[in-house]
Protein backbone atom coordinates (compact mmCIF):
# COMPACT_ATOMS: atom_id res chain seq x y z
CA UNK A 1 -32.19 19.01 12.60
CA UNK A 2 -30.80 15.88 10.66
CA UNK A 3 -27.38 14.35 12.07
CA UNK A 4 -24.01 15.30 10.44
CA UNK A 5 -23.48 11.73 10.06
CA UNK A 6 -26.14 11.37 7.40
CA UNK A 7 -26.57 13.01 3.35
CA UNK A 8 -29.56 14.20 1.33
CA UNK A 9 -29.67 12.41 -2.40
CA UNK A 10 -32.15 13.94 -4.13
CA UNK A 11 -34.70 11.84 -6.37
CA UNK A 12 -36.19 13.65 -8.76
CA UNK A 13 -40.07 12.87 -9.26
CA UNK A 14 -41.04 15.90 -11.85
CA UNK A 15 -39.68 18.46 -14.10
CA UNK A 16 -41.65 20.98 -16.13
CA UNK A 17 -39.98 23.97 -18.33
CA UNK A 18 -42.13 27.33 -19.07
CA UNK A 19 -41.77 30.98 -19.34
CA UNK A 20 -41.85 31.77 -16.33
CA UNK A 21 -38.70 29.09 -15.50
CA UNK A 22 -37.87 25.36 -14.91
CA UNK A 23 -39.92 24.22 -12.23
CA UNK A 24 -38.79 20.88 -10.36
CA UNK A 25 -40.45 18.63 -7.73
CA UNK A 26 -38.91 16.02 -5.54
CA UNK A 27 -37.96 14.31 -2.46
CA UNK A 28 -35.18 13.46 -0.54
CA UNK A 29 -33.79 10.53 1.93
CA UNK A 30 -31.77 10.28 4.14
CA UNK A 31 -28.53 7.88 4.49
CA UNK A 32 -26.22 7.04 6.50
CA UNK A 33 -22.64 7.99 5.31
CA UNK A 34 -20.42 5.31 4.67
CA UNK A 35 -16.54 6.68 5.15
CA UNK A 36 -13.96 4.54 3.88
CA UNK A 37 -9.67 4.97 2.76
CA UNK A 38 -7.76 3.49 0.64
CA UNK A 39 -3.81 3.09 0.66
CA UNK A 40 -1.82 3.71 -2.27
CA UNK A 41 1.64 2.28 -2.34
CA UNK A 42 4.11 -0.21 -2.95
CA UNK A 43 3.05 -4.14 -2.03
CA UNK A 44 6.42 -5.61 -3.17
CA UNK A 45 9.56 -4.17 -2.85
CA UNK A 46 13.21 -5.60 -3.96
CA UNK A 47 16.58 -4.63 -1.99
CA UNK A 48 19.99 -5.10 -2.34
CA UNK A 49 21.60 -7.73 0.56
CA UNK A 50 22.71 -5.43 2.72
CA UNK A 51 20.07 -2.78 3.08
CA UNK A 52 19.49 -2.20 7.04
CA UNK A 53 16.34 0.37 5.93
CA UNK A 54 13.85 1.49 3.01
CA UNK A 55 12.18 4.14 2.21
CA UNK A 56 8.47 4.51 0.53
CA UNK A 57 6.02 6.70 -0.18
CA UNK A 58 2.44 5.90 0.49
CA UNK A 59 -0.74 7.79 0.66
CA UNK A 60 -4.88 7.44 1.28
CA UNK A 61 -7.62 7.93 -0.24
CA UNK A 62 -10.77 9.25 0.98
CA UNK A 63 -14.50 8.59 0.24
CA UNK A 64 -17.69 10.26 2.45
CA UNK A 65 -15.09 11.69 4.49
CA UNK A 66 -15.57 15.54 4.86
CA UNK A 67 -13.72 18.64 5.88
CA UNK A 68 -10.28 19.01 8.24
CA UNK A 69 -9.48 15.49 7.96
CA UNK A 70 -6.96 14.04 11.09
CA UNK A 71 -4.69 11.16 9.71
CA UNK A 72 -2.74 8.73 11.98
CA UNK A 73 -0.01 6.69 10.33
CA UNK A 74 0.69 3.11 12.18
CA UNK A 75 2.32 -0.25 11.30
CA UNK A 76 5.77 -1.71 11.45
CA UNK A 77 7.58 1.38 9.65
CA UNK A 78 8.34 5.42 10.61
CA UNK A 79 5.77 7.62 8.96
CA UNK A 80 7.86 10.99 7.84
CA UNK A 81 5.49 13.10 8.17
CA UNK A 82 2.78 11.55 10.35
CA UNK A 83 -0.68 13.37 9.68
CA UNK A 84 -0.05 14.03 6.36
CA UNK A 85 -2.38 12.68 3.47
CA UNK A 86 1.11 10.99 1.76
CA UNK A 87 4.31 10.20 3.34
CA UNK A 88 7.23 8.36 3.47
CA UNK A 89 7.89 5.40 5.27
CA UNK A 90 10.99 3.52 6.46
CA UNK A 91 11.12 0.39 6.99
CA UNK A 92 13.86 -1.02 9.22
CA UNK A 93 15.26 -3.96 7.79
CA UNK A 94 17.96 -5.05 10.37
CA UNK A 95 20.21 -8.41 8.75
CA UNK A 96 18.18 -9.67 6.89
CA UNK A 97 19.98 -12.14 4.39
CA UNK A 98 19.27 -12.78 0.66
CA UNK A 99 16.08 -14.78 -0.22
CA UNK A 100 14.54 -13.44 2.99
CA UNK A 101 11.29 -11.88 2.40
CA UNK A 102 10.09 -9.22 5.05
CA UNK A 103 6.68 -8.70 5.84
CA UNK A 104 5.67 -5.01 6.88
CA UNK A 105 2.70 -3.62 7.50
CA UNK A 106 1.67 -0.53 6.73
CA UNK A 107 -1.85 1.18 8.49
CA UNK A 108 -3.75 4.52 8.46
CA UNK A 109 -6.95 5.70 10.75
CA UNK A 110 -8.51 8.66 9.20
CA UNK A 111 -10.90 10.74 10.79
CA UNK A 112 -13.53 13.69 9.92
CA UNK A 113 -14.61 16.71 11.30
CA UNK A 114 -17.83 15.43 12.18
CA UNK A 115 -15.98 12.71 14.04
CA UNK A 116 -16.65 9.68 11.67
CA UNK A 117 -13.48 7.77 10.45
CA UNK A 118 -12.23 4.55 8.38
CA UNK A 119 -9.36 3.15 8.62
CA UNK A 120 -6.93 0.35 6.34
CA UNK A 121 -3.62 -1.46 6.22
CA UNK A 122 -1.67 -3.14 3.81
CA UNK A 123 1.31 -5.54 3.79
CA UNK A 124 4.43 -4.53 2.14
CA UNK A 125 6.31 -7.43 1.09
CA UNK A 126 10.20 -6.73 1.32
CA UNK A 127 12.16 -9.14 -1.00
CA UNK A 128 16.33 -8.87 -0.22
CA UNK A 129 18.08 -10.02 -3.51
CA UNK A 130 21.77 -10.69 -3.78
CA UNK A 131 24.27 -7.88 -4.60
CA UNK A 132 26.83 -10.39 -6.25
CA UNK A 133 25.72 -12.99 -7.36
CA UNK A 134 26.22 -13.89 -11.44
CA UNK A 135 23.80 -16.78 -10.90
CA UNK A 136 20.58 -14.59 -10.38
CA UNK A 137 18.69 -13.48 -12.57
CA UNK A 138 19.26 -10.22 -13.61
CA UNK A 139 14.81 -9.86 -13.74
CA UNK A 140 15.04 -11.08 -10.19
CA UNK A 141 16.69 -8.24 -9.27
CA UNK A 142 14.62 -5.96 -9.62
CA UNK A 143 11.17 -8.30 -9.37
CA UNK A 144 11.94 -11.41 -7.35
CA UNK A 145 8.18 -11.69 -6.77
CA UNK A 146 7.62 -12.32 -10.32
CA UNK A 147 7.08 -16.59 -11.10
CA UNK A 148 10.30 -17.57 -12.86
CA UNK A 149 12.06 -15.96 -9.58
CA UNK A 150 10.60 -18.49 -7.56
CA UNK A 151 13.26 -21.01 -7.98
CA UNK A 152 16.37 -18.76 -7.81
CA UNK A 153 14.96 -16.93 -4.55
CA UNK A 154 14.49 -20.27 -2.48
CA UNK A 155 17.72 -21.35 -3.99
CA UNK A 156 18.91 -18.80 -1.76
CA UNK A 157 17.23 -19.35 1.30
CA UNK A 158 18.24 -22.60 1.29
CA UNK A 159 22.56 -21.63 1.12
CA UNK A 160 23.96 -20.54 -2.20
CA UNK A 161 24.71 -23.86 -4.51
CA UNK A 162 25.94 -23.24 -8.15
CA UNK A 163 23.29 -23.06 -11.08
CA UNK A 164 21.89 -26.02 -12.37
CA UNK A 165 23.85 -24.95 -15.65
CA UNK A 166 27.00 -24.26 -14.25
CA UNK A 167 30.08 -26.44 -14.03
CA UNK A 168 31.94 -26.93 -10.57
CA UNK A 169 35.63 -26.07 -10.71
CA UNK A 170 37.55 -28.80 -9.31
CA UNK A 171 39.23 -28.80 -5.76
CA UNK A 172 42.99 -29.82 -5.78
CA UNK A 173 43.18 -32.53 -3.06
């Protein structure tokens, strides 16, 4: 009896057609299985200042995984519906303050019915933008991670100063 562990390719070695049928000849080997997931998801993800939580949807991915599969959700967010194959995830956010970026990691362990598993994680990469602020970039908004955004996000992690382009208004003394 060969262990559930293991699969069967077959490699052909002959092949004849008659009347009577197609006849075929061959051998097999035997391999290890190899399980492994993959997350699907968001890596980057832009919020408004003032978010305290976010919600995503992420999911996995299976290969040389077989049957009743058990699914464990893990990282620095809430799985929503922890065992499914896709779920939402919030991610708590507390103060954070605009130019912050927010690292959260997001992790699944899969398992089989024959007891093999793989498991994964990503980062998601939580970028808080300004609500009001006519000085950023309207683009940044929505993709601060993109390269011309550099600039205006450490702009604000460094205190808000006026655009480069922008006049002061003088101060009556």
């Amino acid at each position: 009896m060969k262990p559930q562990d293991d699969q069967e390719p077959l490699i052909p070695s002959d092949a004849s057609i008659s009347n009577g049928g197609i006849f075929a000849g061959g051998s097999f080997a035997i391999v290890p299985r190899t399980p492994e997931v993959f997350l699907t998801g968001p890596t980057q993800i832009s919020v408004p200042e003032g978010t305290s939580s976010v919600v995503r949807t992420y999911g996995v991915r299976t290969d040389d995984l077989r049957g009743s599969l058990h699914i464990v959700w893990s990282g620095d967010g809430v799985a929503l519906n922890q065992g499914a194959q896709t779920t939402a995830i919030r991610f708590n956010l507390g103060t954070a303050s605009p130019g912050q970026v927010v690292a959260q990691r997001v992790a699944v362990r899969v398992t089989d019915v024959d007891g093999l598993a793989a498991e994964t994680a990503l980062i998601a990469s939580i970028h808080v933008v300004p609500k009001d602020d006519d000085d950023f970039p309207p683009a940044c908004k929505q993709k601060p991670w993109l390269p011309q955004c550099q600039e205006p996000m450490a702009r604000l992690r460094g205190g808000r100063t006026p655009h480069p382009d922008k006049k002061r208004t003088p101060q009556p003394a």
